[in-house]
N, C-alpha and C. Protein backbone atom coordinates (compact mmCIF):
# COMPACT_ATOMS: atom_id res chain seq x y z
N UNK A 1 0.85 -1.17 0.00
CA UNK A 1 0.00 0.00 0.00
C UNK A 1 0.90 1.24 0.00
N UNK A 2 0.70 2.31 -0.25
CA UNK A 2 1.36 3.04 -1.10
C UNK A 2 1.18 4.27 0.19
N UNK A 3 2.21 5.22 0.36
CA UNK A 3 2.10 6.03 1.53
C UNK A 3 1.48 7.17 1.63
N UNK A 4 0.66 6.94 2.60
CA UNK A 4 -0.41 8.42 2.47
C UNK A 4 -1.50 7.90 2.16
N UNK A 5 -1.91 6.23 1.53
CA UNK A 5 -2.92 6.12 0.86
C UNK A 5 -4.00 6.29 2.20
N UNK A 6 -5.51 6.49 1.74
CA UNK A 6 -6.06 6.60 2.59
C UNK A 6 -6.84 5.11 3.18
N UNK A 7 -6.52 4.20 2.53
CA UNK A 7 -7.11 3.25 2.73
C UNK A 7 -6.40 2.26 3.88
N UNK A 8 -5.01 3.10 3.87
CA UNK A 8 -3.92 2.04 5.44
C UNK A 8 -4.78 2.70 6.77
N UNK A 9 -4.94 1.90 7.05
CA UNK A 9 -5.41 1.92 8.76
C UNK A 9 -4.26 1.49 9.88
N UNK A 10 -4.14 1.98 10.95
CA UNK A 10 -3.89 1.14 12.09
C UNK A 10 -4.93 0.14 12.55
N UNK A 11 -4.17 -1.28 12.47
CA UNK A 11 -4.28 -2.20 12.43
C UNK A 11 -4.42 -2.74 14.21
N UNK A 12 -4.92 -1.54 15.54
CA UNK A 12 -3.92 -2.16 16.49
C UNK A 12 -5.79 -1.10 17.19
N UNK A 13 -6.33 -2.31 18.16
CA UNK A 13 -7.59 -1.55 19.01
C UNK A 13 -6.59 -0.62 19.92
N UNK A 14 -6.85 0.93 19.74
CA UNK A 14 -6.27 1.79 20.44
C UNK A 14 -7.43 2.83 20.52
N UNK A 15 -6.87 3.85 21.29
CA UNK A 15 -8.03 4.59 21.84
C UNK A 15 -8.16 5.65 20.25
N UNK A 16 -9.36 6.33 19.85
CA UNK A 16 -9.21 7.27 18.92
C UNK A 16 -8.42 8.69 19.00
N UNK A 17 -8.34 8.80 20.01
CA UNK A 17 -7.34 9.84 19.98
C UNK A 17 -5.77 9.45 19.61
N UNK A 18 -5.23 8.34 20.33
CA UNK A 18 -4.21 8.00 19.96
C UNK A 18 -4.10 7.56 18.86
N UNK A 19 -4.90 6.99 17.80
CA UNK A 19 -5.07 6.82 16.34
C UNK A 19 -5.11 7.66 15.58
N UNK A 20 -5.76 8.97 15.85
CA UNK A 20 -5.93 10.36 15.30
C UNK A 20 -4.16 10.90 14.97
N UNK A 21 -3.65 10.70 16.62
CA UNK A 21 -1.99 11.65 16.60
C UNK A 21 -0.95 10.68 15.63
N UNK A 22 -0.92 9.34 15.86
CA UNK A 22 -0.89 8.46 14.61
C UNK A 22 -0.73 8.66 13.51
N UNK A 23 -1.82 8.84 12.81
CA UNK A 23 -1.98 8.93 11.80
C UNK A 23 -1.75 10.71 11.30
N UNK A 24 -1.85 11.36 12.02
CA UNK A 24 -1.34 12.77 12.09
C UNK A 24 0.25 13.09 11.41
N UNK A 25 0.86 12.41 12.57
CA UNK A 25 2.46 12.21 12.69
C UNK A 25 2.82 11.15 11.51
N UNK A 26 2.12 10.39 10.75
CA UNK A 26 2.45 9.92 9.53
C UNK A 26 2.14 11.05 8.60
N UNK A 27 1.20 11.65 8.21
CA UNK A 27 1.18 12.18 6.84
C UNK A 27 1.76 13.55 7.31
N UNK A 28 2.30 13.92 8.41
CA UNK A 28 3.66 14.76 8.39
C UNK A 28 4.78 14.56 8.28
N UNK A 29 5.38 12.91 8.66
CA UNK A 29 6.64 12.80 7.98
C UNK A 29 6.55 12.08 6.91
N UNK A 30 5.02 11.62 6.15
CA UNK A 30 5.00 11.41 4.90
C UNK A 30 5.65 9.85 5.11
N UNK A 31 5.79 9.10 5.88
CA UNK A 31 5.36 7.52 6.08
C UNK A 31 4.48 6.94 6.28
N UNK A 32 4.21 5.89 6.42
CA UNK A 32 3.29 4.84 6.57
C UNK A 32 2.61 4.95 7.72
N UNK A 33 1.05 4.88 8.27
CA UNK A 33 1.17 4.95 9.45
C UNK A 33 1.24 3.77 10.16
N UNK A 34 1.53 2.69 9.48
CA UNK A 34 2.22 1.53 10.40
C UNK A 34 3.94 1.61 11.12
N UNK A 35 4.43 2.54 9.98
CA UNK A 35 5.97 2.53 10.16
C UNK A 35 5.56 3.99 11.32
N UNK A 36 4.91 5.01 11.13
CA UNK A 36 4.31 5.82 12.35
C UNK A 36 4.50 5.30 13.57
N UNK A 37 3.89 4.15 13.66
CA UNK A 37 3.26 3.31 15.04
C UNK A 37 4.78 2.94 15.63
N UNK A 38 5.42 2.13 14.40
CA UNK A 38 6.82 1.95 15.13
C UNK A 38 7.61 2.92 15.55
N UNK A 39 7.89 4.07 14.54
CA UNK A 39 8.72 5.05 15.04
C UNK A 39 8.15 5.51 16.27
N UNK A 40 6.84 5.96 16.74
CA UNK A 40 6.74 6.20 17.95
C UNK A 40 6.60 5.65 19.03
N UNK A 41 6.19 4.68 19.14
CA UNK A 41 6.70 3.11 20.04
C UNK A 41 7.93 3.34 20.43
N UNK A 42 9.03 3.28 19.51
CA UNK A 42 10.25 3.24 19.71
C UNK A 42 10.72 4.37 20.55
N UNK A 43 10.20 5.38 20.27
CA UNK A 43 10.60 6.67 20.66
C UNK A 43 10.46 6.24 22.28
N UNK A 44 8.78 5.94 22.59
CA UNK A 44 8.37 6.65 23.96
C UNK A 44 8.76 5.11 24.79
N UNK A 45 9.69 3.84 24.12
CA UNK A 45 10.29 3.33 24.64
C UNK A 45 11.78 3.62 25.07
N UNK A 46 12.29 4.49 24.47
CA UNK A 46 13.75 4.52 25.09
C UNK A 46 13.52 5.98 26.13
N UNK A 47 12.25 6.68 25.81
CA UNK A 47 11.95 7.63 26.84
C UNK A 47 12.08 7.35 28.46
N UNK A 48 11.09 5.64 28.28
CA UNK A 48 11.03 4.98 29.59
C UNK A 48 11.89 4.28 30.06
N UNK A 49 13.02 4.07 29.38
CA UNK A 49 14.00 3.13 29.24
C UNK A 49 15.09 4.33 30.32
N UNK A 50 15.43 5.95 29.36
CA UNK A 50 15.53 6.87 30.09
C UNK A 50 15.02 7.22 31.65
N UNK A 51 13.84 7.03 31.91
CA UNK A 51 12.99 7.82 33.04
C UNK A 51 13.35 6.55 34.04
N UNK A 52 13.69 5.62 33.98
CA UNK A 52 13.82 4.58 34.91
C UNK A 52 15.31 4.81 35.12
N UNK A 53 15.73 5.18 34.37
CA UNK A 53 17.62 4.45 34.35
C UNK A 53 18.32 5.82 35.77
């Protein structure tokens, strides 16, 4: 599926707001919003990874 298309969904029961910023933060850096989901996963994992250490 092709990026930006409108037909990719998140694939993952989350609340609608957090699907909204999602999919937000994809068609601003113009990726996927599956690859979205990871990049920010990733992010607010080494955040916590941080806040513990």
């Amino acid at each position: 599926m092709a990026r930006g298309d409108r037909r990719e969904s998140l694939n993952l029961r989350v609340p609608p707001d957090l699907k909204r910023q999602v999919e937000e933060y994809a068609h601003r850096a113009g990726i996927s919003i599956n690859a979205a989901a990871c990049v920010l996963l990733a992010e607010a994992l080494r955040l916590e990874r941080r806040r513990r250490a």
